[in-house]
PDB file of N, CA and C in Angstrom:
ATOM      1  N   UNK A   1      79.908 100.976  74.731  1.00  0.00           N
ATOM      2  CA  UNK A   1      80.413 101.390  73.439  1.00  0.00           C
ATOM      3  C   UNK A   1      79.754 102.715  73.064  1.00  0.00           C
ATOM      4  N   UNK A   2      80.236 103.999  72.231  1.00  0.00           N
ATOM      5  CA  UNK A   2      79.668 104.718  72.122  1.00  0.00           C
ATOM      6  C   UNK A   2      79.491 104.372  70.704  1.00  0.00           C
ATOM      7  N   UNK A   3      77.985 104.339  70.645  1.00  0.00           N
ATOM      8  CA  UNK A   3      77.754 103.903  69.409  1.00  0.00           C
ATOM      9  C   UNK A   3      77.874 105.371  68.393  1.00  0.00           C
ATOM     10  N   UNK A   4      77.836 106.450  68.791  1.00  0.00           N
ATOM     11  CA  UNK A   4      77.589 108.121  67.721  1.00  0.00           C
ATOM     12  C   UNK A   4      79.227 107.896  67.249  1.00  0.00           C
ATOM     13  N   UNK A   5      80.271 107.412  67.985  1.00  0.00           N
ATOM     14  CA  UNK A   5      81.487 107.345  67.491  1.00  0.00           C
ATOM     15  C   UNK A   5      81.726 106.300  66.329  1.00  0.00           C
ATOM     16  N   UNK A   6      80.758 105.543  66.646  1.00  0.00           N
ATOM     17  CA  UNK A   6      81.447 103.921  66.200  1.00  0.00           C
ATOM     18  C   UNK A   6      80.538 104.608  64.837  1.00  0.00           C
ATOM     19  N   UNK A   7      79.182 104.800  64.667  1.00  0.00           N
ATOM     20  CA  UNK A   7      78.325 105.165  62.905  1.00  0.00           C
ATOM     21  C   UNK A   7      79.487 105.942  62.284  1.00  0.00           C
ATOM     22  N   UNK A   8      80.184 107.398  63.306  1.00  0.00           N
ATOM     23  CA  UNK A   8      80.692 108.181  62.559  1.00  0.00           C
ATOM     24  C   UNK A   8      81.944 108.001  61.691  1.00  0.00           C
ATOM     25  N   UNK A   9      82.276 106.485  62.575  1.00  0.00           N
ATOM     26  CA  UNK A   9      83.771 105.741  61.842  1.00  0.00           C
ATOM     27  C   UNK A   9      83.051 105.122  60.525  1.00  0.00           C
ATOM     28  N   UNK A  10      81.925 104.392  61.237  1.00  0.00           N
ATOM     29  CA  UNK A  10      81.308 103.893  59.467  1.00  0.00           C
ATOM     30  C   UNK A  10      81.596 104.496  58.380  1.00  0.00           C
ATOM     31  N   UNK A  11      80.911 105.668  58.975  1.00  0.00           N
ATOM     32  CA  UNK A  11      80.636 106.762  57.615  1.00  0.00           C
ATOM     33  C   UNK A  11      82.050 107.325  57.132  1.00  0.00           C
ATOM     34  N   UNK A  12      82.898 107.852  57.851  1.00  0.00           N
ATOM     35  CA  UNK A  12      83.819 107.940  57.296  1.00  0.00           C
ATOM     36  C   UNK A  12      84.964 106.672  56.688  1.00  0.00           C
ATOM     37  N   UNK A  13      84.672 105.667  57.325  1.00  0.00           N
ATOM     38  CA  UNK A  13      85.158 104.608  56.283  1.00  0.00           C
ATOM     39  C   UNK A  13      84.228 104.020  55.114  1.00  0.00           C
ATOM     40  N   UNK A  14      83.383 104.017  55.335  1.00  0.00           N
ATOM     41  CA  UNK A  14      82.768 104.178  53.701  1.00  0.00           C
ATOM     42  C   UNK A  14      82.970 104.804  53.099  1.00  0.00           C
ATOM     43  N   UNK A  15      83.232 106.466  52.852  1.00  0.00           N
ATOM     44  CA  UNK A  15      84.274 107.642  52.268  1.00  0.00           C
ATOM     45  C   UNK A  15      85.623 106.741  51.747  1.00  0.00           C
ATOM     46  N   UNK A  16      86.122 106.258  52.938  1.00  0.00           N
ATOM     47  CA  UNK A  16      87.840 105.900  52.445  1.00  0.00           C
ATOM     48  C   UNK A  16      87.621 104.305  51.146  1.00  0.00           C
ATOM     49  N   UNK A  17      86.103 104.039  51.454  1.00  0.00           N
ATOM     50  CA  UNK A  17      86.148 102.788  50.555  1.00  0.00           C
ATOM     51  C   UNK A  17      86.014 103.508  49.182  1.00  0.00           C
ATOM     52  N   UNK A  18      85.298 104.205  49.431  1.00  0.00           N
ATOM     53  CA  UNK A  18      85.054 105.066  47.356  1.00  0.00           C
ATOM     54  C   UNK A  18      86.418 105.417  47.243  1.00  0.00           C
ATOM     55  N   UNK A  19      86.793 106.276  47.504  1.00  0.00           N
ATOM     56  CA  UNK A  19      88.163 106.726  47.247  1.00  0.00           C
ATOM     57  C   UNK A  19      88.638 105.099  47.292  1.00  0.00           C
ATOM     58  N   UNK A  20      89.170 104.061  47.703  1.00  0.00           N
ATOM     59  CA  UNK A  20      90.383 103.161  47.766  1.00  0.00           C
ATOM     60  C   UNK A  20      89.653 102.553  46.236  1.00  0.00           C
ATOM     61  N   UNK A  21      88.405 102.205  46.381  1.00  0.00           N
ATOM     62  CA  UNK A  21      87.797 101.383  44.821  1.00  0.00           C
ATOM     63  C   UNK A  21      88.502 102.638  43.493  1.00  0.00           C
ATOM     64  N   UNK A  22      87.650 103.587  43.480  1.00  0.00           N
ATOM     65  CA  UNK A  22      88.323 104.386  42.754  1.00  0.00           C
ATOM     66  C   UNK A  22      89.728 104.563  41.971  1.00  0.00           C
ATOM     67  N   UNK A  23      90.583 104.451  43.242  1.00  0.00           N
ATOM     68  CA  UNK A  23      92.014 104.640  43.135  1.00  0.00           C
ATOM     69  C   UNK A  23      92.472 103.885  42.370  1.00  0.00           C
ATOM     70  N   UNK A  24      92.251 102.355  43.168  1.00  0.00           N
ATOM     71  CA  UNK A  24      92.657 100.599  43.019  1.00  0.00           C
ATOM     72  C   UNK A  24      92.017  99.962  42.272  1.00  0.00           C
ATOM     73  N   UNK A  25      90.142 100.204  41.960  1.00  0.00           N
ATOM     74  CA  UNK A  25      89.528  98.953  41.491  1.00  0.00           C
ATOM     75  C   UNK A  25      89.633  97.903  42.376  1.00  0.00           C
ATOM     76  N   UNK A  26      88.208  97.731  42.335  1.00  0.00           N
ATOM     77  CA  UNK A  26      87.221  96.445  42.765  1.00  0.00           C
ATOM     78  C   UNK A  26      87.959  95.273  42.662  1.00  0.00           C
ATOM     79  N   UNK A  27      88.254  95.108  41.600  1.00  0.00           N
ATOM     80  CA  UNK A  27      88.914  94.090  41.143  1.00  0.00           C
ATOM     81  C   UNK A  27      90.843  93.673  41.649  1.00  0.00           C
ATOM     82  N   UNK A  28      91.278  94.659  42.157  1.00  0.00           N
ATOM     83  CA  UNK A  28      92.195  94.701  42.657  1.00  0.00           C
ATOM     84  C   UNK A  28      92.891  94.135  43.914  1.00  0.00           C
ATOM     85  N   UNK A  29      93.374  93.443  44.056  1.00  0.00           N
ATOM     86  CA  UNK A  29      93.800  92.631  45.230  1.00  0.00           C
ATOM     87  C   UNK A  29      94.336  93.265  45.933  1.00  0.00           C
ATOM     88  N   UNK A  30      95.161  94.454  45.924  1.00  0.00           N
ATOM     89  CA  UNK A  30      95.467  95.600  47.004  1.00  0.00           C
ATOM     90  C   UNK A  30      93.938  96.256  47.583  1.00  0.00           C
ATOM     91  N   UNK A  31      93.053  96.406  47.168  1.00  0.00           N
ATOM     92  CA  UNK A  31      91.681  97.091  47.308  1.00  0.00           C
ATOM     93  C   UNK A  31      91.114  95.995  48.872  1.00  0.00           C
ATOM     94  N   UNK A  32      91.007  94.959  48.426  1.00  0.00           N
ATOM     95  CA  UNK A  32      90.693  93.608  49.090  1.00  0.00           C
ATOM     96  C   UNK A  32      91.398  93.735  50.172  1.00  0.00           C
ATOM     97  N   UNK A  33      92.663  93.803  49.954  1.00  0.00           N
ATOM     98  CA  UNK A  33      93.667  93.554  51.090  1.00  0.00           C
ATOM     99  C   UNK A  33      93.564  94.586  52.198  1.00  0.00           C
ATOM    100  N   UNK A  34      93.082  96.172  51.611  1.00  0.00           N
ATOM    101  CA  UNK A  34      92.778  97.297  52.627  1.00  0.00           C
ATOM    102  C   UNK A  34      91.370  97.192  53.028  1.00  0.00           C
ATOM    103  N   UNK A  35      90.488  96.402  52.536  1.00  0.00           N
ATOM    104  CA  UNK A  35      89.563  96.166  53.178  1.00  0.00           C
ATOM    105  C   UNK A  35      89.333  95.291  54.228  1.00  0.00           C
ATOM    106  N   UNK A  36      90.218  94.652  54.249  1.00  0.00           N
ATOM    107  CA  UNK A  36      90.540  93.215  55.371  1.00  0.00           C
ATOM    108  C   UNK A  36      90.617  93.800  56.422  1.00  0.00           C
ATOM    109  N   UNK A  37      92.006  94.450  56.143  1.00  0.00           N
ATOM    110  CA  UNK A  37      92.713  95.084  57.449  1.00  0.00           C
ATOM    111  C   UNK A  37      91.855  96.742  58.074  1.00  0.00           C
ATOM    112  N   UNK A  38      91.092  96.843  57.153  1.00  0.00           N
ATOM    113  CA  UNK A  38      90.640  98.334  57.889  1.00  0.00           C
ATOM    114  C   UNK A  38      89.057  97.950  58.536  1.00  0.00           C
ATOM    115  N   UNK A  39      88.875  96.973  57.921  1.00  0.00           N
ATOM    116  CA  UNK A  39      87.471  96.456  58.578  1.00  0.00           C
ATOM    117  C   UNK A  39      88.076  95.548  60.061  1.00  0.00           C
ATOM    118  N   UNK A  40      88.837  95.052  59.514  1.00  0.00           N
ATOM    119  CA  UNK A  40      89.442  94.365  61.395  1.00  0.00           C
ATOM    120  C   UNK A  40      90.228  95.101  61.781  1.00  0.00           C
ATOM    121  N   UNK A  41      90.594  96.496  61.877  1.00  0.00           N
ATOM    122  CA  UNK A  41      91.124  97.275  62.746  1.00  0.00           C
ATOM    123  C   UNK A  41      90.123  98.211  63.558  1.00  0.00           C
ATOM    124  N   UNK A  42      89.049  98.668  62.825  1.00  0.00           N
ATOM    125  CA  UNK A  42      87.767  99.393  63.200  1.00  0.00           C
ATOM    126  C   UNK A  42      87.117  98.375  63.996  1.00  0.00           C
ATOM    127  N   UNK A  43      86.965  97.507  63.883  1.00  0.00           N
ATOM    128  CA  UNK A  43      86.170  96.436  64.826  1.00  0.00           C
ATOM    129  C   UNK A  43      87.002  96.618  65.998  1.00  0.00           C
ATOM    130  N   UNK A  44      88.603  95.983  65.908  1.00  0.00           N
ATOM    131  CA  UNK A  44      89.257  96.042  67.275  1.00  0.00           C
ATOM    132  C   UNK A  44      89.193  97.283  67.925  1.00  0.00           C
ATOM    133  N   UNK A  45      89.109  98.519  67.265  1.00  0.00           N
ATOM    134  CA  UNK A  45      89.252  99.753  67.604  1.00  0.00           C
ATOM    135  C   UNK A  45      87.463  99.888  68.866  1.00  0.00           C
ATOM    136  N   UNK A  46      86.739  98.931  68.385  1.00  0.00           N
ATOM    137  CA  UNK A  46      85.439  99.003  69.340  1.00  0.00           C
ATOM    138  C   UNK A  46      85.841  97.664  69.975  1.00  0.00           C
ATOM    139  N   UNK A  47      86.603  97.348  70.649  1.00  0.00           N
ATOM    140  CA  UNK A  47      86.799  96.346  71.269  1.00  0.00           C
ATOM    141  C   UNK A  47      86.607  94.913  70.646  1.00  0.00           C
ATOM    142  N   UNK A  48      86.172  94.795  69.459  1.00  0.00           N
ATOM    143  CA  UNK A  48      85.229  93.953  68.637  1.00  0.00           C
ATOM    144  C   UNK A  48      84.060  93.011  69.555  1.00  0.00           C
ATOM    145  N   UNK A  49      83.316  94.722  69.807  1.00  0.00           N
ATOM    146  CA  UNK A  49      82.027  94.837  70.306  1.00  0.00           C
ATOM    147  C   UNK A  49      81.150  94.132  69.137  1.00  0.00           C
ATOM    148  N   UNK A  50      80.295  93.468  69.941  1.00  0.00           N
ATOM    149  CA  UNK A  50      79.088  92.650  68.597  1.00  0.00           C
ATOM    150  C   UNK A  50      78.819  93.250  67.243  1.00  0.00           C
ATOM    151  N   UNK A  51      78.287  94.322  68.034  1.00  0.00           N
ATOM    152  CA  UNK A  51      77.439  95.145  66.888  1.00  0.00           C
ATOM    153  C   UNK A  51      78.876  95.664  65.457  1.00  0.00           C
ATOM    154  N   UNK A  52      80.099  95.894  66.259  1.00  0.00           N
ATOM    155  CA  UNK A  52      80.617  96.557  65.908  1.00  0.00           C
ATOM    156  C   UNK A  52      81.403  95.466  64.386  1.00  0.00           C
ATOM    157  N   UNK A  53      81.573  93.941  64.772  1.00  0.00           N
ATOM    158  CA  UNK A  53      81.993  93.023  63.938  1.00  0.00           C
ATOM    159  C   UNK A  53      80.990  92.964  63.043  1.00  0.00           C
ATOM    160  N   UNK A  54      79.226  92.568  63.513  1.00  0.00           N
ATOM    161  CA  UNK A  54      78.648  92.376  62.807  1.00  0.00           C
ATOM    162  C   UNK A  54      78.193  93.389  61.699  1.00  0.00           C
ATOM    163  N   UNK A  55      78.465  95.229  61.764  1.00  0.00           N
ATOM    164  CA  UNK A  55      78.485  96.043  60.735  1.00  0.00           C
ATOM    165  C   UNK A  55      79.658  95.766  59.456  1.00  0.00           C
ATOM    166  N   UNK A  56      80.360  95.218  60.309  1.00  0.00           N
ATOM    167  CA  UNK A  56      82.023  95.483  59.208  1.00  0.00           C
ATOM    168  C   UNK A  56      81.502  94.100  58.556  1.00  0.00           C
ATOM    169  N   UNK A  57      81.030  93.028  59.098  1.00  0.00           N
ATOM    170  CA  UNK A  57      80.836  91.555  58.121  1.00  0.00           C
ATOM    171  C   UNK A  57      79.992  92.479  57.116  1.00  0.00           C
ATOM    172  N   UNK A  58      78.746  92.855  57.497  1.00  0.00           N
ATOM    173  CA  UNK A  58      77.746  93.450  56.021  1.00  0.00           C
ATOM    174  C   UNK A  58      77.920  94.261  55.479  1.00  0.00           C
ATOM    175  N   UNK A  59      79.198  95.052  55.909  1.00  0.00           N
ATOM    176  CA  UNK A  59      79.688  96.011  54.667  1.00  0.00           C
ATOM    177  C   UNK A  59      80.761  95.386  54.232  1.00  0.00           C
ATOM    178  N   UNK A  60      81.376  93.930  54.453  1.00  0.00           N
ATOM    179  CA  UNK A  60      82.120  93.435  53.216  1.00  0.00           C
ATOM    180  C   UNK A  60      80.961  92.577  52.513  1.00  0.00           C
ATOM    181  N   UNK A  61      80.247  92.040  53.136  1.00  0.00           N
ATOM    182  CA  UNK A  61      79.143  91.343  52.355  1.00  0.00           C
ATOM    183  C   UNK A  61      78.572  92.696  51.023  1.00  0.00           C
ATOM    184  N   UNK A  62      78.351  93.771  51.703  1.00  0.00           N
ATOM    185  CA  UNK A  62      78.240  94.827  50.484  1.00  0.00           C
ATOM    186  C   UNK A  62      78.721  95.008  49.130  1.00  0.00           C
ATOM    187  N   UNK A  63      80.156  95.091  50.161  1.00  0.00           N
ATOM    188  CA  UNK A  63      80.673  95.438  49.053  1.00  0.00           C
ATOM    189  C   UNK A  63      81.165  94.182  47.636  1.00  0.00           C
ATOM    190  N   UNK A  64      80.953  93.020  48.554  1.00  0.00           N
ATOM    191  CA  UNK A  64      81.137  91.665  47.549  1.00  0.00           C
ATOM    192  C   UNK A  64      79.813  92.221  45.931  1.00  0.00           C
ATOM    193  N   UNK A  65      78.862  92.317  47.143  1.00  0.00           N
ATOM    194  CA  UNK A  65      77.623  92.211  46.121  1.00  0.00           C
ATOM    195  C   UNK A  65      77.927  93.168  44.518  1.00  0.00           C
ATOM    196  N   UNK A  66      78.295  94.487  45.450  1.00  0.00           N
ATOM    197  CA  UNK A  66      78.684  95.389  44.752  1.00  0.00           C
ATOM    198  C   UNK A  66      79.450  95.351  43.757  1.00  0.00           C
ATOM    199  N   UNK A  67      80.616  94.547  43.822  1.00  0.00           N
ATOM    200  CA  UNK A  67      81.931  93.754  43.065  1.00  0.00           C
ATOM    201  C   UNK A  67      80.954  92.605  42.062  1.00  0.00           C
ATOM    202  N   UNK A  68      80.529  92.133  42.470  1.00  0.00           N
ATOM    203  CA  UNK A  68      79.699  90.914  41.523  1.00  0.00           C
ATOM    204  C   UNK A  68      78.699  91.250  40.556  1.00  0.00           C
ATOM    205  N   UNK A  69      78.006  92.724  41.000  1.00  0.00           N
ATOM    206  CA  UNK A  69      77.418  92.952  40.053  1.00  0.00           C
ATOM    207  C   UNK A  69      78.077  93.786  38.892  1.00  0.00           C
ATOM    208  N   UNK A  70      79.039  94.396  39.122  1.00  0.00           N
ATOM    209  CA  UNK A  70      80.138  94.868  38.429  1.00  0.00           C
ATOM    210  C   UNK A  70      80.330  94.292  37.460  1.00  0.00           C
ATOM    211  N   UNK A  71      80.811  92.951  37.540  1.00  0.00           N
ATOM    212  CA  UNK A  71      81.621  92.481  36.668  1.00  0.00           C
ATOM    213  C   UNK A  71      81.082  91.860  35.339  1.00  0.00           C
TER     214      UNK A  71
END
């Protein structure tokens, strides 16, 4: 796996998460729904290499936290 590819997808999908919260709100069930699918497409996109599932679980675990303290 090249991992310098796989951080640099992180990082730029953490970018696309501010912008989608922003847009949609936290609270938004379209927000949720692009987080599903873009966190299990980036995983498959690394083969859903270990490392690569277990980043995308703790950045929805994140972003839960993030949402909960919100509210």
């Amino acid at each position: 796996m090249d991992y310098n590819a796989f951080f640099k997808d992180v990082i730029d999908w953490i970018g696309q998460v501010n912008k989608m919260a922003m847009q949609h709100g936290m609270g938004n069930p379209s927000f949720w729904a692009w987080v599903t699918e873009s966190t299990s497409a980036l995983s498959q996109k690394y083969q859903d290499h270990r490392i690569a599932v277990k980043q995308m679980v703790m950045l929805i675990e994140w972003l839960e936290e993030v949402y909960e303290k919100g509210r």
